[in-house]
PDB file of N, CA and C in Angstrom:
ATOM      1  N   UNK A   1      -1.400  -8.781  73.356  1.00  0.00           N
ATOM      2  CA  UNK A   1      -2.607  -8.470  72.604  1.00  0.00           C
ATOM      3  C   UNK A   1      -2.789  -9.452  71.449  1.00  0.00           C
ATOM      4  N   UNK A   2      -1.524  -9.874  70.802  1.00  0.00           N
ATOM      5  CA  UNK A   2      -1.535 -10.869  69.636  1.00  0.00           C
ATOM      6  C   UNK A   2      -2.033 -12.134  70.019  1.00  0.00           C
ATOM      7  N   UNK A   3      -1.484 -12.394  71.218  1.00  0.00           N
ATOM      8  CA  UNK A   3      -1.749 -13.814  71.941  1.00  0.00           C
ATOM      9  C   UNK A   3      -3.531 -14.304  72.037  1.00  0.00           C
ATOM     10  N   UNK A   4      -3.616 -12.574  72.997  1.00  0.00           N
ATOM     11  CA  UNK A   4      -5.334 -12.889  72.606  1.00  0.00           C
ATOM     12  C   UNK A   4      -6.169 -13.200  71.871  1.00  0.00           C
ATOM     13  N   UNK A   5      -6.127 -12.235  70.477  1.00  0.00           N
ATOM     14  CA  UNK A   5      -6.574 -12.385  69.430  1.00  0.00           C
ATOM     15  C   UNK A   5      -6.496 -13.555  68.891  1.00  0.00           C
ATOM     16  N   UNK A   6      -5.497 -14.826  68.941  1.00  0.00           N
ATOM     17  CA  UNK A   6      -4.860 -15.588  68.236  1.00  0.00           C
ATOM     18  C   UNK A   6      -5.668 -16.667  69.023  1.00  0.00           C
ATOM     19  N   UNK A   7      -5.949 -16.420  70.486  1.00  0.00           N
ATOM     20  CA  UNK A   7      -6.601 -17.419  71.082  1.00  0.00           C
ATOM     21  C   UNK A   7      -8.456 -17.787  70.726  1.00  0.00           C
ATOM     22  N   UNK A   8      -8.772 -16.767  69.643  1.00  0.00           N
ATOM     23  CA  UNK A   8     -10.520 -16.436  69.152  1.00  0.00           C
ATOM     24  C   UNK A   8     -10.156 -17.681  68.337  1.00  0.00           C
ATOM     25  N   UNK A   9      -9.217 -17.910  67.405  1.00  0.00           N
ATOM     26  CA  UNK A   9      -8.930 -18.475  66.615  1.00  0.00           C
ATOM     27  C   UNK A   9      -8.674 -20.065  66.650  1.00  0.00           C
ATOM     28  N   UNK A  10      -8.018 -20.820  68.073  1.00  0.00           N
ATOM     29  CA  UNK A  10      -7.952 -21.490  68.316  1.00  0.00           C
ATOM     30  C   UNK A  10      -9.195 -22.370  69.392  1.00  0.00           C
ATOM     31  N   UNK A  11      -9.130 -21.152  70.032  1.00  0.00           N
ATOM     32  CA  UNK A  11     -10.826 -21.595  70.486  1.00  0.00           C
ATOM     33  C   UNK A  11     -12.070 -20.642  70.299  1.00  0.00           C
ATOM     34  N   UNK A  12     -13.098 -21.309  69.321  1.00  0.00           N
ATOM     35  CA  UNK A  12     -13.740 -20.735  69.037  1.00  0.00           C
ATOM     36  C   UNK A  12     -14.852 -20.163  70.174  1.00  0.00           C
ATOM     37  N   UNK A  13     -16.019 -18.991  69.799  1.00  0.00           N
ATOM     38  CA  UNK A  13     -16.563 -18.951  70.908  1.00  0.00           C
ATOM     39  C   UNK A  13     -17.431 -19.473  70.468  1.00  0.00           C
ATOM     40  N   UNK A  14     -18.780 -20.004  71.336  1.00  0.00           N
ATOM     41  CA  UNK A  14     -19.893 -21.199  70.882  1.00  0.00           C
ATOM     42  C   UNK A  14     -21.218 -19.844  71.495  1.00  0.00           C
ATOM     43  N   UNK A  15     -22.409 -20.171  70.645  1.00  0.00           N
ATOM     44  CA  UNK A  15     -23.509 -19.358  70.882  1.00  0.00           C
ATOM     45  C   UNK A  15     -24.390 -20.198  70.889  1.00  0.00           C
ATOM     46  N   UNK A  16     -25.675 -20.264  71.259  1.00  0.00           N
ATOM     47  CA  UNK A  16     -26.786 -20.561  70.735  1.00  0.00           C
ATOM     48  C   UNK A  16     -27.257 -20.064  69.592  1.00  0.00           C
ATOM     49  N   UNK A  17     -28.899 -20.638  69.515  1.00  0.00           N
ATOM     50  CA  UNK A  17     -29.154 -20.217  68.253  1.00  0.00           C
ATOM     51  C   UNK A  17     -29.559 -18.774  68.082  1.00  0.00           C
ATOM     52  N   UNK A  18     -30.165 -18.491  69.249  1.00  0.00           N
ATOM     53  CA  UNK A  18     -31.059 -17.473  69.555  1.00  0.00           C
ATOM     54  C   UNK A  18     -29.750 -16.478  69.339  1.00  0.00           C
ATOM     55  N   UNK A  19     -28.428 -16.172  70.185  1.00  0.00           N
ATOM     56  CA  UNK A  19     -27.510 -14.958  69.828  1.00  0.00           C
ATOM     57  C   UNK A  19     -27.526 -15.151  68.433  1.00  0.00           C
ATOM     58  N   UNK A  20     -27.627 -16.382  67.892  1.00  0.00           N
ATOM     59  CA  UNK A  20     -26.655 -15.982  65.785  1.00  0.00           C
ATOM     60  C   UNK A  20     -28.069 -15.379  65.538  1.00  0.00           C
ATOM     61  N   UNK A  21     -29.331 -15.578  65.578  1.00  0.00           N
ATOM     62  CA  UNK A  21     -30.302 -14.754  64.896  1.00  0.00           C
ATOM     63  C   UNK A  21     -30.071 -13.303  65.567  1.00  0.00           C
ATOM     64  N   UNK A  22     -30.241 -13.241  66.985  1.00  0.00           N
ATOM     65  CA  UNK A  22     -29.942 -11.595  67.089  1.00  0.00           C
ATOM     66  C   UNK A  22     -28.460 -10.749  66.073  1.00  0.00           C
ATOM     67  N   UNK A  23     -27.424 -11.624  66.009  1.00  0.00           N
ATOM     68  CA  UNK A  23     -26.344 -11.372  65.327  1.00  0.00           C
ATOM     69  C   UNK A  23     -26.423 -10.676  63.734  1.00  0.00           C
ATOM     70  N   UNK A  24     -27.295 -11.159  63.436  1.00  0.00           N
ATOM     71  CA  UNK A  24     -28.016 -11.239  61.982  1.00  0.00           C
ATOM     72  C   UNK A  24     -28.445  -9.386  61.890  1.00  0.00           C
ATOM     73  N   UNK A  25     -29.543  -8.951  62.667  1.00  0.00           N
ATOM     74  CA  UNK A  25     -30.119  -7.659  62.795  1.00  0.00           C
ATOM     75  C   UNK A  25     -28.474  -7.011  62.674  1.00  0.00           C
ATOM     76  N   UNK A  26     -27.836  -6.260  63.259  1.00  0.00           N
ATOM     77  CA  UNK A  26     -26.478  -5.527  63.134  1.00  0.00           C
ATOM     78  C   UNK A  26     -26.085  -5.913  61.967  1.00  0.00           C
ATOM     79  N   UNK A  27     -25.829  -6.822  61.294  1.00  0.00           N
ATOM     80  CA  UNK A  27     -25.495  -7.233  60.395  1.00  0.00           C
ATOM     81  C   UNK A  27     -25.671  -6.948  59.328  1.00  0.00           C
ATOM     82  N   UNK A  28     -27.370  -6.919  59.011  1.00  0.00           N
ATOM     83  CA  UNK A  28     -27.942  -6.387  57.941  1.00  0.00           C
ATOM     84  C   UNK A  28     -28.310  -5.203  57.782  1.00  0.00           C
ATOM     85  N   UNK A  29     -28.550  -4.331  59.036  1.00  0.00           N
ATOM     86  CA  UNK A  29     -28.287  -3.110  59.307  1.00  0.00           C
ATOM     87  C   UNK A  29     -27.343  -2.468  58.555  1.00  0.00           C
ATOM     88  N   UNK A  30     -25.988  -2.589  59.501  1.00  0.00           N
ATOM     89  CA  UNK A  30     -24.931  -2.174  58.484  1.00  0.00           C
ATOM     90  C   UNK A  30     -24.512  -2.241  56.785  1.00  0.00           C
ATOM     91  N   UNK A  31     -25.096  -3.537  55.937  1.00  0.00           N
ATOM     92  CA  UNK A  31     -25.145  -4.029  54.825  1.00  0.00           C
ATOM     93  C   UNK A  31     -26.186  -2.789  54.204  1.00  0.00           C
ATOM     94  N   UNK A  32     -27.325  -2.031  54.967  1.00  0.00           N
ATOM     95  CA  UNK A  32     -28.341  -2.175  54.067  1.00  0.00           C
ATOM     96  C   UNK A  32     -27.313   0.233  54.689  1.00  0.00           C
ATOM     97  N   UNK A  33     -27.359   0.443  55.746  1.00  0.00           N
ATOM     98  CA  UNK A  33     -26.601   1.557  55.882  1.00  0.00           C
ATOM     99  C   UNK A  33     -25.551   1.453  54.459  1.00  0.00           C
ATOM    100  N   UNK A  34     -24.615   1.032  54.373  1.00  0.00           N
ATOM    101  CA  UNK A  34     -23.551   1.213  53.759  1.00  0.00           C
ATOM    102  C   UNK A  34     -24.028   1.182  52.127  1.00  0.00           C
ATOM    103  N   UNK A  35     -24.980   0.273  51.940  1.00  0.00           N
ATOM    104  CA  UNK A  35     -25.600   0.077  50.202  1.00  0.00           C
ATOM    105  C   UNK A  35     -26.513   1.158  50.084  1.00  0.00           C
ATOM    106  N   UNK A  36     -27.104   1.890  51.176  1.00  0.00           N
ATOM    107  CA  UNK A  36     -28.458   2.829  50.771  1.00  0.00           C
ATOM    108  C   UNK A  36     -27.541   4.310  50.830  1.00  0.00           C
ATOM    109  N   UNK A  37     -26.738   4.367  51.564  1.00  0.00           N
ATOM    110  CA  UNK A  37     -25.701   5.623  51.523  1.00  0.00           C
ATOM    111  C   UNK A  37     -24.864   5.493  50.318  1.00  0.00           C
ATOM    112  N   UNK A  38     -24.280   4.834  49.320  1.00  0.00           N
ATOM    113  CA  UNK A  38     -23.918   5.335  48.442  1.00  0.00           C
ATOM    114  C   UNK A  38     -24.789   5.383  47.208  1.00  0.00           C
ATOM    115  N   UNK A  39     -26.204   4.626  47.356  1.00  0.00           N
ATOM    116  CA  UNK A  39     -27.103   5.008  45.989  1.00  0.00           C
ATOM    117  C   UNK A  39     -27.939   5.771  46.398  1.00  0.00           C
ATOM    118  N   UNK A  40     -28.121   6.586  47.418  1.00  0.00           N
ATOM    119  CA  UNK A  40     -28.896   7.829  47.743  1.00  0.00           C
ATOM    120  C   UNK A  40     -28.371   8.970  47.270  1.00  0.00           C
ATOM    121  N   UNK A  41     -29.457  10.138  46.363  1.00  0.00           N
ATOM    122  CA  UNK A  41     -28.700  11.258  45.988  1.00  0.00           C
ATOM    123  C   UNK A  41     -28.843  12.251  47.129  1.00  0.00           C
ATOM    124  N   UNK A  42     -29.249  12.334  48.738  1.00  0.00           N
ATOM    125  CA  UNK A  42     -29.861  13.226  49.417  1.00  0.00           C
ATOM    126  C   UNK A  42     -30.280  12.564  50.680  1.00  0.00           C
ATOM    127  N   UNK A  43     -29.487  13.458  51.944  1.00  0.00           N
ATOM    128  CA  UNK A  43     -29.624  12.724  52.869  1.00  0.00           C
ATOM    129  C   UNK A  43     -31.014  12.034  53.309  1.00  0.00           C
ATOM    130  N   UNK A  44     -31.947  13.577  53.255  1.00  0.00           N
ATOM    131  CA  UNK A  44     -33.298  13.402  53.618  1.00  0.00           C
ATOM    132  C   UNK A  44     -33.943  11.805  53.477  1.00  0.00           C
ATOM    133  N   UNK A  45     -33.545  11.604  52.178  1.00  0.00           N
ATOM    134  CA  UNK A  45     -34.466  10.336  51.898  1.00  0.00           C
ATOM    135  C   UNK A  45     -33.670   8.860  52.361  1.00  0.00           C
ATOM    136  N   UNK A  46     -32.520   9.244  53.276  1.00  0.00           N
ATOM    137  CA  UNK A  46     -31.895   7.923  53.407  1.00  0.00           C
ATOM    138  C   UNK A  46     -32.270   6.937  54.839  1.00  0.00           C
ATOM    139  N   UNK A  47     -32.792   7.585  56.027  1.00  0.00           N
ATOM    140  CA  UNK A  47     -33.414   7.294  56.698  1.00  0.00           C
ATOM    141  C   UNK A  47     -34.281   6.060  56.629  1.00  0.00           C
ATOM    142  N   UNK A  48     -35.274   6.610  55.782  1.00  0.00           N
ATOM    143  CA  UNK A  48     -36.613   5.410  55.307  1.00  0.00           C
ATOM    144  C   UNK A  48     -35.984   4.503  54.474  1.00  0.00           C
ATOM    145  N   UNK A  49     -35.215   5.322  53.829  1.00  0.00           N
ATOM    146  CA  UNK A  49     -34.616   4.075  52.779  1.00  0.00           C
ATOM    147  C   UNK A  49     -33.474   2.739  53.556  1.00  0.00           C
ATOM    148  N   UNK A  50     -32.720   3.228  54.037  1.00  0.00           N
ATOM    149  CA  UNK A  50     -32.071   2.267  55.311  1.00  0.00           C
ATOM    150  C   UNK A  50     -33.342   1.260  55.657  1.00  0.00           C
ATOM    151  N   UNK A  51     -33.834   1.782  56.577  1.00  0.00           N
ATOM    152  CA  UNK A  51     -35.169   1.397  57.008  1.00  0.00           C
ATOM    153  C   UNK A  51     -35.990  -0.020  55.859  1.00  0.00           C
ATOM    154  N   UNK A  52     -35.896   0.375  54.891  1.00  0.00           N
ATOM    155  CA  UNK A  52     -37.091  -0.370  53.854  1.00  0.00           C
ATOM    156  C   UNK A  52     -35.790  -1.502  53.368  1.00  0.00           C
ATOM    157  N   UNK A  53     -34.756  -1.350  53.549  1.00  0.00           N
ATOM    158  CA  UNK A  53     -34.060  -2.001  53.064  1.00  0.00           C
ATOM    159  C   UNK A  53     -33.397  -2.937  53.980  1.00  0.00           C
ATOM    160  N   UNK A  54     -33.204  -2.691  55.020  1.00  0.00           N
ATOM    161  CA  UNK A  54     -33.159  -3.441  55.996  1.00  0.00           C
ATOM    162  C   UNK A  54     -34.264  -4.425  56.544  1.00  0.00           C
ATOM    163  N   UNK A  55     -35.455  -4.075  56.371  1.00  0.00           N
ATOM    164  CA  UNK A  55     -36.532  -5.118  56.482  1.00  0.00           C
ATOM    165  C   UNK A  55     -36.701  -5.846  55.434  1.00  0.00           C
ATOM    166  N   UNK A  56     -36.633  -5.540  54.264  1.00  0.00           N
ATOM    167  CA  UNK A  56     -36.724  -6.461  53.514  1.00  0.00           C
ATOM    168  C   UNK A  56     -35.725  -7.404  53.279  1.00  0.00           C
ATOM    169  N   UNK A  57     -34.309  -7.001  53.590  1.00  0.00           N
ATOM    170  CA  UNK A  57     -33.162  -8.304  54.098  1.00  0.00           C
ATOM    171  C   UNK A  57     -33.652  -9.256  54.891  1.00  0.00           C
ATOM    172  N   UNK A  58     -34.166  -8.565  56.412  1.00  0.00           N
ATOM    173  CA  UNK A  58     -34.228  -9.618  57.346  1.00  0.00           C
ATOM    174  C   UNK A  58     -35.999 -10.164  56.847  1.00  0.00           C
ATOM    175  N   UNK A  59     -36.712  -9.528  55.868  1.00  0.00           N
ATOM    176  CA  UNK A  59     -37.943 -10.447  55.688  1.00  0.00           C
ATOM    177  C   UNK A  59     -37.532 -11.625  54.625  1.00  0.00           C
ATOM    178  N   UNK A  60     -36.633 -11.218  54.077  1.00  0.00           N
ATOM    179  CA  UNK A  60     -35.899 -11.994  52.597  1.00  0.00           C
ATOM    180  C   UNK A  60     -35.039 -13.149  53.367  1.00  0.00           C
ATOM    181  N   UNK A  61     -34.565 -13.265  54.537  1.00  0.00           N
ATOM    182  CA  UNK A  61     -33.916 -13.982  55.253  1.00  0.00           C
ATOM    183  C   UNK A  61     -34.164 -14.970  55.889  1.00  0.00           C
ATOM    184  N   UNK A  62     -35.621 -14.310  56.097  1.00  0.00           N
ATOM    185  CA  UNK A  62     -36.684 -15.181  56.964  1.00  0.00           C
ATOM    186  C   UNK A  62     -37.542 -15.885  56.206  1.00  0.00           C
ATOM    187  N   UNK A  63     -37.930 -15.784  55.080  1.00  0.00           N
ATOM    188  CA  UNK A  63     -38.693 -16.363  54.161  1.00  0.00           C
ATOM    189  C   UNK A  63     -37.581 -17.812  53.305  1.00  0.00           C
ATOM    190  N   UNK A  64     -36.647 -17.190  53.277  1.00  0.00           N
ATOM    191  CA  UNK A  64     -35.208 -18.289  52.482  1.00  0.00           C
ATOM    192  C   UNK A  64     -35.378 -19.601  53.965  1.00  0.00           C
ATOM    193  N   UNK A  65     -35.470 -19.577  55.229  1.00  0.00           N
ATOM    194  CA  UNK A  65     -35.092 -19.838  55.936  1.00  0.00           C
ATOM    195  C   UNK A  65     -36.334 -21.036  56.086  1.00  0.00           C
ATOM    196  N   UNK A  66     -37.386 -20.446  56.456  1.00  0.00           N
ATOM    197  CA  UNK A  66     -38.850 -21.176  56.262  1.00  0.00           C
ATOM    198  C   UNK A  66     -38.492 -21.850  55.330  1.00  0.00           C
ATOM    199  N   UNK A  67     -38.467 -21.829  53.969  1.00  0.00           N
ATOM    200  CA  UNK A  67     -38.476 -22.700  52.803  1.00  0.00           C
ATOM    201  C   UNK A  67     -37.719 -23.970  52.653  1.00  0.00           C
ATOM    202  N   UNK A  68     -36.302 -22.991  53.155  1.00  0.00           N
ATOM    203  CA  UNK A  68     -35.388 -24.615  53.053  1.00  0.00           C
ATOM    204  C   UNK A  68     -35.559 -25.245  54.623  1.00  0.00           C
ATOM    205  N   UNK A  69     -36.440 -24.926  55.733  1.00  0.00           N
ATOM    206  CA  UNK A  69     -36.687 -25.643  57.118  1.00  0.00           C
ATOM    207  C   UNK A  69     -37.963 -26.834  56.074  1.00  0.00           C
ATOM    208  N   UNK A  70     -38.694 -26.222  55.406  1.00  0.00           N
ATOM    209  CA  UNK A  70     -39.570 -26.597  55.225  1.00  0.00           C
ATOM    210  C   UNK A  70     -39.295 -28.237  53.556  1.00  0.00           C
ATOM    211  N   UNK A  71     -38.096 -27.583  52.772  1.00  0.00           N
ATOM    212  CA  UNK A  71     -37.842 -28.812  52.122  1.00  0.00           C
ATOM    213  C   UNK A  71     -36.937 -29.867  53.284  1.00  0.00           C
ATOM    214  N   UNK A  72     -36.220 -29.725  53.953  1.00  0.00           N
ATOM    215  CA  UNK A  72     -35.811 -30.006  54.539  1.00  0.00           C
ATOM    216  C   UNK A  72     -36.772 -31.219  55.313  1.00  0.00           C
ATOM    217  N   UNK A  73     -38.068 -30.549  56.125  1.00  0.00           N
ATOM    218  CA  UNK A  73     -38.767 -31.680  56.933  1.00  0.00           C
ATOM    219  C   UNK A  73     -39.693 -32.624  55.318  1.00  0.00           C
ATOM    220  N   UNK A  74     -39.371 -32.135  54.360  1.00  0.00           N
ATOM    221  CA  UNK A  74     -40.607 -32.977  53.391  1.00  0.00           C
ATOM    222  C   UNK A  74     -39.407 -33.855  52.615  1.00  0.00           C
ATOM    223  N   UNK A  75     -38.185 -33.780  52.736  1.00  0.00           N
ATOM    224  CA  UNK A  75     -36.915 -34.694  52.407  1.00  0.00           C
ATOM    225  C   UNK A  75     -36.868 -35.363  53.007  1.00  0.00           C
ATOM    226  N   UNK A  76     -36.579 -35.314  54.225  1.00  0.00           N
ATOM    227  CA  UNK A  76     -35.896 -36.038  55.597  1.00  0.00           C
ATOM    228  C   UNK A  76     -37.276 -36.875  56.022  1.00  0.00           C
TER     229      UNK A  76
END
C-alpha cells in the first residue's frame, strides 16, 4: 500500500486543462462548506449561505483569471 502511494509521488499524474478547472468546483465547495458551517448560528440558513459563497469563490476565481489572461496578452 506504501509502495503505491509513494509511486503518486514519483510519477506524477498529468491532466488537462479542462479536469484542473472541473477540480476547482469540489474544491471550493468544500472551502466555502467548512467556512459557512462554523460562522453560521443555525442550520436553516446554511444551505443558501454555502451556496452564495461558493459562487462567489468560483466567480472571484474567474474574474482573477480573465485579468491576469488579459495582462498577460497586453505584456507579451
Amino acid at each position: 500500500m506504501i509502495d503505491l502511494l509513494a509511486t503518486i509521488f514519483i510519477n506524477p499524474l498529468t491532466w488537462d486543462r479542462r479536469t484542473g478547472m472541473l477540480l476547482l468546483l469540489p474544491l471550493c465547495l468544500a472551502i466555502s462548506v467548512v467556512y459557512k458551517t462554523i460562522k453560521s448560528k443555525t442550520l436553516n440558513e446554511l444551505p443558501m449561505a454555502i451556496l452564495a459563497s461558493w459562487l462567489t469563490i468560483l466567480l472571484g476565481m474567474f474574474a482573477v483569471g480573465v485579468a491576469l489572461l488579459l495582462i498577460y496578452r497586453v505584456m507579451a
